[in-house]
N, C-alpha and C. Protein backbone atom coordinates (compact mmCIF):
# COMPACT_ATOMS: atom_id res chain seq x y z
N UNK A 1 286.13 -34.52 255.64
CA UNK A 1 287.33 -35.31 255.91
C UNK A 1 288.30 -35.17 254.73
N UNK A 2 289.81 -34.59 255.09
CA UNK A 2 290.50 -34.78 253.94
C UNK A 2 291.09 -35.45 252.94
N UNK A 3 291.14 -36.05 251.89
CA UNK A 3 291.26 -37.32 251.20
C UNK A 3 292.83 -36.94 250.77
N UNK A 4 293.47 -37.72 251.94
CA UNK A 4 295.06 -37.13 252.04
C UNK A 4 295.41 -37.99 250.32
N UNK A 5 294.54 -39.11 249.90
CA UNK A 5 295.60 -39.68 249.00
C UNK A 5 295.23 -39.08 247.39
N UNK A 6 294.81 -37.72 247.37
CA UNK A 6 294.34 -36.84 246.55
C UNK A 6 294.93 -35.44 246.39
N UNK A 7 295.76 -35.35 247.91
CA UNK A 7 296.05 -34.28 247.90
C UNK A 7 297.60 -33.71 247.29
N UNK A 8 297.86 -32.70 246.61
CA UNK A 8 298.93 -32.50 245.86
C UNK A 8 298.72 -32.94 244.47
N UNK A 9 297.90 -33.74 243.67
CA UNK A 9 297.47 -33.94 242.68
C UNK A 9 297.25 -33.70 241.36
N UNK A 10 297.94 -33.47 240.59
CA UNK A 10 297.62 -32.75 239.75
C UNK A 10 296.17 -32.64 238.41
N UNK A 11 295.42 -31.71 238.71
CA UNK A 11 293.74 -32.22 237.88
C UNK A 11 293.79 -31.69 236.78
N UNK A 12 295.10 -30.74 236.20
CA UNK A 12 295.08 -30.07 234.77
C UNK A 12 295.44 -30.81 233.37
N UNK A 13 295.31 -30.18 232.63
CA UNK A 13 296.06 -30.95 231.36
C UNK A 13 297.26 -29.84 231.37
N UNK A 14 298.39 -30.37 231.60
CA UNK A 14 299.59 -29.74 232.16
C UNK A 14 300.76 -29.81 230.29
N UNK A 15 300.89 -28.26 229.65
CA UNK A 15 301.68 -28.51 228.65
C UNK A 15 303.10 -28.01 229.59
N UNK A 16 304.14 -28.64 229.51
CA UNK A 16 305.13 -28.04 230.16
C UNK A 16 306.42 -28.31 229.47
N UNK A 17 306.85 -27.33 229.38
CA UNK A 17 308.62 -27.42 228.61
C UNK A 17 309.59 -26.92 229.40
N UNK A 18 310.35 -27.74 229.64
CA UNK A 18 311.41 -27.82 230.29
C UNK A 18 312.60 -26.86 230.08
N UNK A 19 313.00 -25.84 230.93
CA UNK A 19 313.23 -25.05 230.72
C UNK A 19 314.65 -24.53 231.99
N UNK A 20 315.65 -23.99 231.94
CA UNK A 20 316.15 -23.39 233.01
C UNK A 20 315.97 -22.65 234.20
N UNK A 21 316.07 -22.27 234.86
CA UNK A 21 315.58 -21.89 236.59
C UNK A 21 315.89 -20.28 236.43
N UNK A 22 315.32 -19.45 237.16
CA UNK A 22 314.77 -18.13 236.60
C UNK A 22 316.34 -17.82 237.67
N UNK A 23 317.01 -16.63 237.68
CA UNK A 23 317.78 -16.62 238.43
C UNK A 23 317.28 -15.95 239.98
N UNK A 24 318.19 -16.93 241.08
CA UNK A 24 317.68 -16.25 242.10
C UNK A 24 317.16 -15.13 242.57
N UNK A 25 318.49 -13.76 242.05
CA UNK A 25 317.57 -12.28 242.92
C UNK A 25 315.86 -12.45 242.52
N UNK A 26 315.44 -12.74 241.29
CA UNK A 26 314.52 -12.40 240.90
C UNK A 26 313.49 -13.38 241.80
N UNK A 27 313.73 -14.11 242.26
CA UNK A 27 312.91 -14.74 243.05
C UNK A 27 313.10 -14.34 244.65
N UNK A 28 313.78 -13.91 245.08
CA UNK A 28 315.07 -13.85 246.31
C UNK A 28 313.58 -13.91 247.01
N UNK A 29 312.75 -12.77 247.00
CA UNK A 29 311.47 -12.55 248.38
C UNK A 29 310.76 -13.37 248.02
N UNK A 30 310.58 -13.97 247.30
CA UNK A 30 309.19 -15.09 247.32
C UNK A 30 309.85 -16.47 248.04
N UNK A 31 311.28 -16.66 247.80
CA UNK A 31 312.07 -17.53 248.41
C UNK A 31 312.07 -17.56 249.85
N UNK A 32 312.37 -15.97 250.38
CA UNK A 32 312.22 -16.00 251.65
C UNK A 32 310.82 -15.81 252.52
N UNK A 33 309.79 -15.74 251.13
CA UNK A 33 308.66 -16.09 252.09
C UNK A 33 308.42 -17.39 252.71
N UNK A 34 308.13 -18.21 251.28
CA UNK A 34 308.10 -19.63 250.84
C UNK A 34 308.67 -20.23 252.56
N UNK A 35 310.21 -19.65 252.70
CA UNK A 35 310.63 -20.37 254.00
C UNK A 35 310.18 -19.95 255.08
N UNK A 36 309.23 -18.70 255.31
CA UNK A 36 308.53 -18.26 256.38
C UNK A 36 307.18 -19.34 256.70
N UNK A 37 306.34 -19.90 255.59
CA UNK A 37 305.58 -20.06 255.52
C UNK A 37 306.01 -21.62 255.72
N UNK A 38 307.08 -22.21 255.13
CA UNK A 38 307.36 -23.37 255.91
C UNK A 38 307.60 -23.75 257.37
N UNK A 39 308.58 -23.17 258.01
CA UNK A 39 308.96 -22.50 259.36
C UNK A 39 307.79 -22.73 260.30
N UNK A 40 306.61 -22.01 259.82
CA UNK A 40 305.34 -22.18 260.35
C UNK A 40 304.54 -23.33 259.97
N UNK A 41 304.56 -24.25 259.47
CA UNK A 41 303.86 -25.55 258.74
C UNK A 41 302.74 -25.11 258.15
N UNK A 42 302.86 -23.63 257.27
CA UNK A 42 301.52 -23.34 256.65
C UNK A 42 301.98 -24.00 255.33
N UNK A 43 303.25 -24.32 255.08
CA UNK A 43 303.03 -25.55 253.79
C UNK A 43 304.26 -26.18 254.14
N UNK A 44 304.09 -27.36 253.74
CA UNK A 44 304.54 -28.69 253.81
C UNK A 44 304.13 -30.12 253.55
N UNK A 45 304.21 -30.98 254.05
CA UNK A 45 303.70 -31.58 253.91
C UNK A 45 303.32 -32.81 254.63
N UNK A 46 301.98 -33.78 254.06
CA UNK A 46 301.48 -34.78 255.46
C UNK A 46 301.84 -36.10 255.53
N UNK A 47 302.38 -36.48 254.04
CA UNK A 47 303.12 -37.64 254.19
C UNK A 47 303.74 -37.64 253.10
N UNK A 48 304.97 -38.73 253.20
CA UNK A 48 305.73 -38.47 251.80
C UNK A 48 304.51 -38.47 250.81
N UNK A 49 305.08 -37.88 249.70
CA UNK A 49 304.49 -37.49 248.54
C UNK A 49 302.77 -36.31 248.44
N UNK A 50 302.82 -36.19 249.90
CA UNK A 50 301.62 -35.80 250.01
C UNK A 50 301.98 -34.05 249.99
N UNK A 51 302.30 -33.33 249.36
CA UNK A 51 302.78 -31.91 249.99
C UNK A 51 301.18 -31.10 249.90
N UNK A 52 301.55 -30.19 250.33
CA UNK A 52 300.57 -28.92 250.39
C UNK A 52 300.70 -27.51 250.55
N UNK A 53 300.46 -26.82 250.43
CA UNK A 53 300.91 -25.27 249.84
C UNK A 53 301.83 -24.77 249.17
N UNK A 54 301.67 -23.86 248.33
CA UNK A 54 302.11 -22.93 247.25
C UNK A 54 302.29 -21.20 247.18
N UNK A 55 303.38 -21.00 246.89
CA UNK A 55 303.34 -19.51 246.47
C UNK A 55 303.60 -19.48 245.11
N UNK A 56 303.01 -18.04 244.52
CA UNK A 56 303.87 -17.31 243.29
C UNK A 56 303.67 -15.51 243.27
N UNK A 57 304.26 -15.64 242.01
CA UNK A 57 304.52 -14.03 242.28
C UNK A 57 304.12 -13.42 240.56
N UNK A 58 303.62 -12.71 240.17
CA UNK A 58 303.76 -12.18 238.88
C UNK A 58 305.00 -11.71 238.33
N UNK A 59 304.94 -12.24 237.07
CA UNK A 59 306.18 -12.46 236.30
C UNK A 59 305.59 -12.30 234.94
N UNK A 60 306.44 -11.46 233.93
CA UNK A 60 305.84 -11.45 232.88
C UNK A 60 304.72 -10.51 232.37
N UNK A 61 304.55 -10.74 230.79
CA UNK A 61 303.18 -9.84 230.53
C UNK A 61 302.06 -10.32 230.83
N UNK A 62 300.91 -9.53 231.68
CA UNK A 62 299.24 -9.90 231.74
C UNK A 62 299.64 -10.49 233.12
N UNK A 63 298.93 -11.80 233.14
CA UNK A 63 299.02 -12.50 234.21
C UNK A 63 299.49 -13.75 234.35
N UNK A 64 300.86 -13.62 233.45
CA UNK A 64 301.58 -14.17 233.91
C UNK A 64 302.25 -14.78 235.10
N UNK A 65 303.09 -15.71 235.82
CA UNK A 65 303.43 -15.89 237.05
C UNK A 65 304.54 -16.70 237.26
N UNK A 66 304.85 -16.68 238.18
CA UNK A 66 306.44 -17.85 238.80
C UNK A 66 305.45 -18.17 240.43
N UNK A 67 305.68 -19.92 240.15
CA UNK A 67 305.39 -20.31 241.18
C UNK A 67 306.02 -21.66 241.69
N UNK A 68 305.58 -22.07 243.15
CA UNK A 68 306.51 -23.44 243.06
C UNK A 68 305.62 -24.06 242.54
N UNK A 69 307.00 -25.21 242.15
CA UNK A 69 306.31 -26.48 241.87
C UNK A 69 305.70 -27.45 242.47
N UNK A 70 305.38 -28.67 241.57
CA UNK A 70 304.34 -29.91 241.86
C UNK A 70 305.45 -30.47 243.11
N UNK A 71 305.03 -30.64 244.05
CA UNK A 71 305.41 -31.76 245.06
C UNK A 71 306.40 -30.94 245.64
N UNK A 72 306.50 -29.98 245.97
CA UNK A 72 307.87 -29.39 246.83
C UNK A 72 307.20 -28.89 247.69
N UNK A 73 306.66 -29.32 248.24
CA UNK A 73 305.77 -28.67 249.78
C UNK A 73 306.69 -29.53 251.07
N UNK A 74 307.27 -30.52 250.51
CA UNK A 74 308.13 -31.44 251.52
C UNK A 74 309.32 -30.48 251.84
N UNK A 75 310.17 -29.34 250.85
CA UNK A 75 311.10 -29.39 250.80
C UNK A 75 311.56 -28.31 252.27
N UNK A 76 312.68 -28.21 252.74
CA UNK A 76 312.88 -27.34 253.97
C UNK A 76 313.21 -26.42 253.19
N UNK A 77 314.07 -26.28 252.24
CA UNK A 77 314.72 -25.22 251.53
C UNK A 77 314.09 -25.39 250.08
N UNK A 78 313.47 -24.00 249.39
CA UNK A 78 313.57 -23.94 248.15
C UNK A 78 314.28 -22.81 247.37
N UNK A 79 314.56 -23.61 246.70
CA UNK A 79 315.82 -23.21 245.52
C UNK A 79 315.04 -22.93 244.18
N UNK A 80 315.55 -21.75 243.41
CA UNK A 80 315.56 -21.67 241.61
C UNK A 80 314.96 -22.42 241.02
N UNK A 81 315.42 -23.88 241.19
CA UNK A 81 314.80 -24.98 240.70
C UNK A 81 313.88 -25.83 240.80
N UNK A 82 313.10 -25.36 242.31
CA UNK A 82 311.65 -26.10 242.64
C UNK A 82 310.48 -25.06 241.95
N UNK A 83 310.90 -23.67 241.38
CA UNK A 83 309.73 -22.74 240.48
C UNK A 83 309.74 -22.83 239.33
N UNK A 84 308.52 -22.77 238.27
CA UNK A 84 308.54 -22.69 237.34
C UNK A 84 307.87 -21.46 236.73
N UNK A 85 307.36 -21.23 235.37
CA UNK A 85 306.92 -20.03 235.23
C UNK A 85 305.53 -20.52 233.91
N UNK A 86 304.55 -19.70 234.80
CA UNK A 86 302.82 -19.91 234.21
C UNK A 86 303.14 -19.01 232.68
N UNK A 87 302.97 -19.07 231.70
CA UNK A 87 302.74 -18.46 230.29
C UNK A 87 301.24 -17.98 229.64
N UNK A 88 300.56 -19.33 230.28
CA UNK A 88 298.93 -19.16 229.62
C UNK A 88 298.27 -20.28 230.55
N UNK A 89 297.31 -19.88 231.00
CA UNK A 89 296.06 -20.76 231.89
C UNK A 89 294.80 -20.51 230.83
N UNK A 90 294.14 -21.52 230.90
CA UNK A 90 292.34 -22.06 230.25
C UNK A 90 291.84 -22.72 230.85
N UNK A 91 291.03 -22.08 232.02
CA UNK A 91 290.09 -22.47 233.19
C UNK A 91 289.39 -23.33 232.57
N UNK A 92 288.86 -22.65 231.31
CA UNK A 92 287.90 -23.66 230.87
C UNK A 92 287.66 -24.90 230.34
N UNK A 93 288.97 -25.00 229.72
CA UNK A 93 290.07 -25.74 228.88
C UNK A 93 290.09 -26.48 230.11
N UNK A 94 290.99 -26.28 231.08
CA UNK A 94 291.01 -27.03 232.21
C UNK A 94 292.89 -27.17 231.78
N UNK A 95 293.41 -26.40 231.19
CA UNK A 95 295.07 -26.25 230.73
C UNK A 95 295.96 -25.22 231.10
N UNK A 96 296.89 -25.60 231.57
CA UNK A 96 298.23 -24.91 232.31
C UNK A 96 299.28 -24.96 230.98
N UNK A 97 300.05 -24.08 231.00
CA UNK A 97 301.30 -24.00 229.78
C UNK A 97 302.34 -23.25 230.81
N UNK A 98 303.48 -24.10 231.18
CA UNK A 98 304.29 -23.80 231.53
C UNK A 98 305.83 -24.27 231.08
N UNK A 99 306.48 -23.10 231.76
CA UNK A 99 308.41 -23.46 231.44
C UNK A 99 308.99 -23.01 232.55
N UNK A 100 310.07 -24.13 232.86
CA UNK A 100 311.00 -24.33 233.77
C UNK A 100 311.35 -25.51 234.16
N UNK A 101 312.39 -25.65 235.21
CA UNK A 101 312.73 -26.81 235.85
C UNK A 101 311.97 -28.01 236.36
N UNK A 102 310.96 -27.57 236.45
CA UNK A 102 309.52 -28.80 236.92
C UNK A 102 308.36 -28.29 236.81
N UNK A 103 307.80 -29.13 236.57
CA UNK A 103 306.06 -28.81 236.56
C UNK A 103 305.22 -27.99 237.37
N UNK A 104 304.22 -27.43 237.07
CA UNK A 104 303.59 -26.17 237.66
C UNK A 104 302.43 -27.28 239.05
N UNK A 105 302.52 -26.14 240.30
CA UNK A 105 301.64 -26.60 241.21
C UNK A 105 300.56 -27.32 241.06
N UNK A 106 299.95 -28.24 241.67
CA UNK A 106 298.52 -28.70 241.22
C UNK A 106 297.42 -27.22 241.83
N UNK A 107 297.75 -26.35 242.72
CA UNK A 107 296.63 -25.10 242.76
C UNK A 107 297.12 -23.98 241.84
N UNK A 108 297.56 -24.21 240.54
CA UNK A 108 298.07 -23.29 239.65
C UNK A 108 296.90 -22.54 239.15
N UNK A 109 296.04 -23.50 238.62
CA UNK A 109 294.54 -22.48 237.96
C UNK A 109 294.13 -21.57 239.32
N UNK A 110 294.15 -22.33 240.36
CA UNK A 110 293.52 -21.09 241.85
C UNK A 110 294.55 -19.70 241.08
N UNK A 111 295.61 -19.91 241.35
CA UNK A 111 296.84 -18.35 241.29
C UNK A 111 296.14 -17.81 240.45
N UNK A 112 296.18 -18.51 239.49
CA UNK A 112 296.05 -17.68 238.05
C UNK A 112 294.56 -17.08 238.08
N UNK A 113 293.65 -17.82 238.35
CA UNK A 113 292.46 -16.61 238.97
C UNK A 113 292.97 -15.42 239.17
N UNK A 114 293.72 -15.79 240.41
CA UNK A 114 293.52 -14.43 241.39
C UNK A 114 294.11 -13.07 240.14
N UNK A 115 295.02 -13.74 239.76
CA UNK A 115 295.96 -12.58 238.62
C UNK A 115 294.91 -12.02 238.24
N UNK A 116 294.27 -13.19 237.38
CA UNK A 116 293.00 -12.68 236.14
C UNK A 116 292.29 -11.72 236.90
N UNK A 117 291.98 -11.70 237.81
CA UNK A 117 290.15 -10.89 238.38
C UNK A 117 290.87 -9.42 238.82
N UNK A 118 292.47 -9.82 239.68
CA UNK A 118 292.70 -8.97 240.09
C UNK A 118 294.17 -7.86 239.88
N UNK A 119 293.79 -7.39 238.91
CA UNK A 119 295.30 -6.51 238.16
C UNK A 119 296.20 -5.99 239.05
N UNK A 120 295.72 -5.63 240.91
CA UNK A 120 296.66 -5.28 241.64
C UNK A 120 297.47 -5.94 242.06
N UNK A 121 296.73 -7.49 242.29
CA UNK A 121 297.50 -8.63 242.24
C UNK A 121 298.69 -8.80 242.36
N UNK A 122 299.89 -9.08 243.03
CA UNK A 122 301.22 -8.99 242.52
C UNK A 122 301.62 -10.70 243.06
N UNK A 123 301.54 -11.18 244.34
CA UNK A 123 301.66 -11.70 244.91
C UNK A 123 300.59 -12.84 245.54
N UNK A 124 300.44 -14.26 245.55
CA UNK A 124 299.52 -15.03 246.33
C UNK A 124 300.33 -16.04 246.87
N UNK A 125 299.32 -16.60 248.47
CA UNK A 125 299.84 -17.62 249.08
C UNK A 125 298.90 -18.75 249.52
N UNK A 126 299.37 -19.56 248.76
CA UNK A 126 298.05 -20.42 249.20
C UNK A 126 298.70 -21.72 250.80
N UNK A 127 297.70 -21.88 251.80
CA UNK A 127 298.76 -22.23 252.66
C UNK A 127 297.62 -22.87 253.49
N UNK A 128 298.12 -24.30 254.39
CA UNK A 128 297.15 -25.13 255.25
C UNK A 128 297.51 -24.67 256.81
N UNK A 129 295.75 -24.20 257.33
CA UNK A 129 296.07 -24.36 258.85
C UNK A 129 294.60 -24.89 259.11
N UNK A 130 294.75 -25.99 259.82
CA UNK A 130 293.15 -26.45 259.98
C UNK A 130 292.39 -25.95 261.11
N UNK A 131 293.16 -25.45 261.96
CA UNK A 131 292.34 -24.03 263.15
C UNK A 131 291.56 -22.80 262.64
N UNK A 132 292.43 -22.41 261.68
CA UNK A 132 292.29 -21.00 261.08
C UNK A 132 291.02 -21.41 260.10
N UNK A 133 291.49 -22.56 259.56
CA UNK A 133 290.50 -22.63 258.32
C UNK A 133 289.02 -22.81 258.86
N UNK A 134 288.95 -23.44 259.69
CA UNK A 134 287.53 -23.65 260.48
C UNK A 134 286.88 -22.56 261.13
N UNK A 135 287.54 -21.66 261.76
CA UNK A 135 287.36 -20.36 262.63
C UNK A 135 286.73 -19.34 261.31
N UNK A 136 287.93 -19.03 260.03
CA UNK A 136 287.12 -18.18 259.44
C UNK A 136 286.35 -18.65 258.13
N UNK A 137 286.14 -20.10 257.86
CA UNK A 137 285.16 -20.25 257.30
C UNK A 137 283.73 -19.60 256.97
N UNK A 138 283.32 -19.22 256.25
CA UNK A 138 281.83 -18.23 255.44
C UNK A 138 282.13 -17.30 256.49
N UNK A 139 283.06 -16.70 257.12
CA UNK A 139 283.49 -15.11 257.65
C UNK A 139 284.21 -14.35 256.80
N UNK A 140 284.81 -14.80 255.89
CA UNK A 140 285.60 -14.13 255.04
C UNK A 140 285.08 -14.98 253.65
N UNK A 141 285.08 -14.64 252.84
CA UNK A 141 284.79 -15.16 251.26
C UNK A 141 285.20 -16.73 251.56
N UNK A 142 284.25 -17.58 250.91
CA UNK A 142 284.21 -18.61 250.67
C UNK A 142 283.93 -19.42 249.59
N UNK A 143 284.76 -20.24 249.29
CA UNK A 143 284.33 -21.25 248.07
C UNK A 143 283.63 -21.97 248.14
N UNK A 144 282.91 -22.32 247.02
CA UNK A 144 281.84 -23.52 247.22
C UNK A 144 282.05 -24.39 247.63
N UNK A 145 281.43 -25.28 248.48
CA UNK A 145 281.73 -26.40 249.25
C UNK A 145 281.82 -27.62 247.87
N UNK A 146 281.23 -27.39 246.37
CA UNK A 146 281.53 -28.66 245.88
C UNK A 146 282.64 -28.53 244.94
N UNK A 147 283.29 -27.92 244.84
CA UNK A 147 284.38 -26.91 244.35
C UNK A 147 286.03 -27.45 244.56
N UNK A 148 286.16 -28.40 243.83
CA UNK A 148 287.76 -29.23 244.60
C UNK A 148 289.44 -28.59 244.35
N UNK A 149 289.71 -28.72 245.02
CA UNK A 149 290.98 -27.70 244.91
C UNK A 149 291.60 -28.15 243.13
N UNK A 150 292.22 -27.15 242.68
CA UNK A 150 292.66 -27.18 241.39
C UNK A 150 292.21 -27.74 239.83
N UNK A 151 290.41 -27.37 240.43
CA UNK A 151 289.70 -27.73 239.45
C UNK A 151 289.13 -26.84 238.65
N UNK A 152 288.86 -26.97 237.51
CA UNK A 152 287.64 -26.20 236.51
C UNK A 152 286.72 -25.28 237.75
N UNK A 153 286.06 -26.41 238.89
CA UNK A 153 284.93 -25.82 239.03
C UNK A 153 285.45 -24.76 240.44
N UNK A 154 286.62 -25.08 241.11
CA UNK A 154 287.32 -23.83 242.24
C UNK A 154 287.36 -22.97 241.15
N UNK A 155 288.66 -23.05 240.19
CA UNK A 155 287.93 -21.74 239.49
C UNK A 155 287.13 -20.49 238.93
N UNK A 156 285.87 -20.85 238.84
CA UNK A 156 284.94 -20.51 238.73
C UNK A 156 284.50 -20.23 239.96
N UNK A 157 284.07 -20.98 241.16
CA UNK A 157 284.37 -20.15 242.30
C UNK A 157 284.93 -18.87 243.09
N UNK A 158 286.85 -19.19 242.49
CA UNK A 158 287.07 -18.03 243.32
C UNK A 158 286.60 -16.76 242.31
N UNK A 159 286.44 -16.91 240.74
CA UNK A 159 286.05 -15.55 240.08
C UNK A 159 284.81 -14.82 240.46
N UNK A 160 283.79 -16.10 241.13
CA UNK A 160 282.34 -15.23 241.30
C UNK A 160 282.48 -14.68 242.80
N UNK A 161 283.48 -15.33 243.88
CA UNK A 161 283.66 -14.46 244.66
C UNK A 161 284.63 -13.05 244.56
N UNK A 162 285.00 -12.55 243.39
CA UNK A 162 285.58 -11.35 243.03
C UNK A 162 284.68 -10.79 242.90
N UNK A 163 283.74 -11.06 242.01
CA UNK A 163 282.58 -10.27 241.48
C UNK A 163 281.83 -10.27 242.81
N UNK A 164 281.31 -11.18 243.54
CA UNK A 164 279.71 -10.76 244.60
C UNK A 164 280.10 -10.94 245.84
N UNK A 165 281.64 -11.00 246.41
CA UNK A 165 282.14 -10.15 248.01
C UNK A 165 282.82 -9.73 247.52
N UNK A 166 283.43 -8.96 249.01
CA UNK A 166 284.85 -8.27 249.02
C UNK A 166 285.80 -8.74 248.84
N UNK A 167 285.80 -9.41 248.48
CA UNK A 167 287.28 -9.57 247.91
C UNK A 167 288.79 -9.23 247.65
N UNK A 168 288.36 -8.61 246.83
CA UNK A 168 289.01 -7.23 246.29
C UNK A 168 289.72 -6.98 247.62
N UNK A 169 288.90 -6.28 248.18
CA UNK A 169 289.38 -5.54 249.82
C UNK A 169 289.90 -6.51 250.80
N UNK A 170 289.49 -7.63 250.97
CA UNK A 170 289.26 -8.08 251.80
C UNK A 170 291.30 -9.51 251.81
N UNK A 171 291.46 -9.90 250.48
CA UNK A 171 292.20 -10.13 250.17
C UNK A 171 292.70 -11.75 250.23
N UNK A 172 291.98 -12.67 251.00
CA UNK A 172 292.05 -13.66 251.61
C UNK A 172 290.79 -14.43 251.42
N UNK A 173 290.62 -15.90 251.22
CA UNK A 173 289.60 -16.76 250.98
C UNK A 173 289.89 -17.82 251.63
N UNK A 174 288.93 -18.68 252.01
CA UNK A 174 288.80 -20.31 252.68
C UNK A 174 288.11 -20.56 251.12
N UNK A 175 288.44 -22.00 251.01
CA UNK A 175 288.32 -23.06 250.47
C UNK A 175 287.88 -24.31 250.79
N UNK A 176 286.03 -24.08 250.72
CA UNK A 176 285.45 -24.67 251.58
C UNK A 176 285.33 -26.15 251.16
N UNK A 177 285.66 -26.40 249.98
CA UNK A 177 285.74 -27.82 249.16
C UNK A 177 286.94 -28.39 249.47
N UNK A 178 288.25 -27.83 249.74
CA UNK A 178 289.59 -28.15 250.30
C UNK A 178 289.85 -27.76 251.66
N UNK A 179 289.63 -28.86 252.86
CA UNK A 179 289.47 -28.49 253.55
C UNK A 179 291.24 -28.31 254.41
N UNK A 180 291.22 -27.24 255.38
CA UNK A 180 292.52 -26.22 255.89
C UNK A 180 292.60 -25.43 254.60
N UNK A 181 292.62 -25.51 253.09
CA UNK A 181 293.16 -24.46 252.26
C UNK A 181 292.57 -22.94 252.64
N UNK A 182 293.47 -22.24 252.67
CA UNK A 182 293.22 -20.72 252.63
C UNK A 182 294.34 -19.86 251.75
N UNK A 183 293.93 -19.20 250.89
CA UNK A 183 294.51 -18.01 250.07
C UNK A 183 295.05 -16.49 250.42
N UNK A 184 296.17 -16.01 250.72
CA UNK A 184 295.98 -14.85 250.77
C UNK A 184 296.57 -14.13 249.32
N UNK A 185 296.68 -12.85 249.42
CA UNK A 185 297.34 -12.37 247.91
C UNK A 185 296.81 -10.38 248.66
N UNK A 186 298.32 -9.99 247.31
CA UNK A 186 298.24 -8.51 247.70
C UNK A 186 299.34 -7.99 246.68
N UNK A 187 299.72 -7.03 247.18
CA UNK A 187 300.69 -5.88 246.12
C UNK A 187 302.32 -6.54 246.37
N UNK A 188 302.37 -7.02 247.74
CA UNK A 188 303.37 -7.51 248.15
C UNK A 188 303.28 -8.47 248.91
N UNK A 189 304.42 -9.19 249.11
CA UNK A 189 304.38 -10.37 249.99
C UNK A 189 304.55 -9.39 251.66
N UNK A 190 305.03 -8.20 251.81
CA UNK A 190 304.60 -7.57 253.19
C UNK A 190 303.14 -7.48 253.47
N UNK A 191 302.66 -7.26 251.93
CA UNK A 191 301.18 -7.21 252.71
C UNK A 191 300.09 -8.39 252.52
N UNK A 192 300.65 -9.50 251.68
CA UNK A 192 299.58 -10.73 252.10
C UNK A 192 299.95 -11.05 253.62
N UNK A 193 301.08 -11.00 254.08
CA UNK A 193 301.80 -11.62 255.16
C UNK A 193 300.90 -10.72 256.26
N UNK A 194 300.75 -9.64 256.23
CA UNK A 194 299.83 -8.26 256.67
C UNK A 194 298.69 -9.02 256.67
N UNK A 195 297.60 -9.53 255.90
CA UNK A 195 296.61 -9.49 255.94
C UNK A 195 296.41 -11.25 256.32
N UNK A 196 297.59 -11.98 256.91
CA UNK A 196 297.22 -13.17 257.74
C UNK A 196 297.16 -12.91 259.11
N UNK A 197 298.69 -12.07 259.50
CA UNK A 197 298.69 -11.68 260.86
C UNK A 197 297.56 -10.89 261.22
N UNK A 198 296.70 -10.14 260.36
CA UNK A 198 295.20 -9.65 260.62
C UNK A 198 294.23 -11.21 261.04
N UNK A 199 294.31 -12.06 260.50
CA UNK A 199 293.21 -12.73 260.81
C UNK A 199 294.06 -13.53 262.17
N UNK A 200 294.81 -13.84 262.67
CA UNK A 200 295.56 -14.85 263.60
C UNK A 200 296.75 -15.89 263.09
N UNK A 201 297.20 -15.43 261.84
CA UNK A 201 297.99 -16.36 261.12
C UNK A 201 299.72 -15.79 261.43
């Protein structure tokens, strides 16, 4: 059962400096995903204050990133100013360091996994459908069921599913501790978008 008054949450120790809005072109396709993925209610949100799903995109040296922010899963339109930009993640630490206009997602450590494990990485979408999520549950890579979204211990999760499935190949995860969450990620936002319309998304 989902514990709606948990969800959107933030579980990090969040350093964040406030910072100016990256300029549009540079965001332009993640913008017009972001509104694809709204369009479809794969993010939004379930009650005020309650939002849910996230994109970002690599930005920067290593694994670095630009993603939206905390609580804009409500918004119809996002703008420059609902992204911010990841600098340094410590899974272990359980710490986010970010700059921009607002604070970094509460599934920021999930992204930043994916960067870390996976250098082809360019692009991830993290996004709610509670049909989909049930259908390909332990069919496609799965997170531990005790594993809570934007925690230390998902973390650690999605890295050991890099290492012992496909992953890699496969490109997409359920999030069996967050229940509807599902992940996709790829070289491009054509081809995470590619590898939902593969599963029924």
């Amino acid at each position: 059962m989902k514990d709606m008054n948990q969800e959107g949450t933030i579980k990090f120790n969040a350093h964040w400096t406030e910072a100016p809005a990256f300029p549009q072109e540079i965001m332009e396709e993640m913008i017009q995903t972001r509104q694809k993925m709204f369009a479809q209610g794969y993010i939004g949100e379930y009650a005020p204050g309650l939002g849910y799903g996230n994109i970002s995109m690599r930005y920067g040296e290593g694994a670095q990133f630009l993603i939206s922010g905390a609580k804009t899963g409500r918004l119809p339109e996002a703008l420059p100013q609902h992204f911010t930009h990841i600098t340094e993640v410590y899974p272990d630490r359980n710490e986010v360091h970010c700059q921009g206009p607002i604070i970094a997602s509460s599934e920021t450590m999930s992204h930043a996994m994916i960067y870390h494990c996976e250098p082809t990485a360019m692009v991830a979408i993290h996004l709610h459908e509670a049909d989909a999520w049930e259908r390909l549950l332990h069919r496609v890579p799965t997170t531990d069921a005790s594993a809570e979204y934007g925690s230390v211990e998902m973390s650690a999760s999605i890295k050991e599913l890099f290492q012992n499935t496909r992953l890699k190949e496969e490109k997409i995860f359920v999030m069996e501790g967050h229940p509807e969450g599902i992940f996709v990620f790829g070289q491009s936002f054509t081809e995470a978008l590619a590898v939902l319309a593969q599963h029924g998304l």
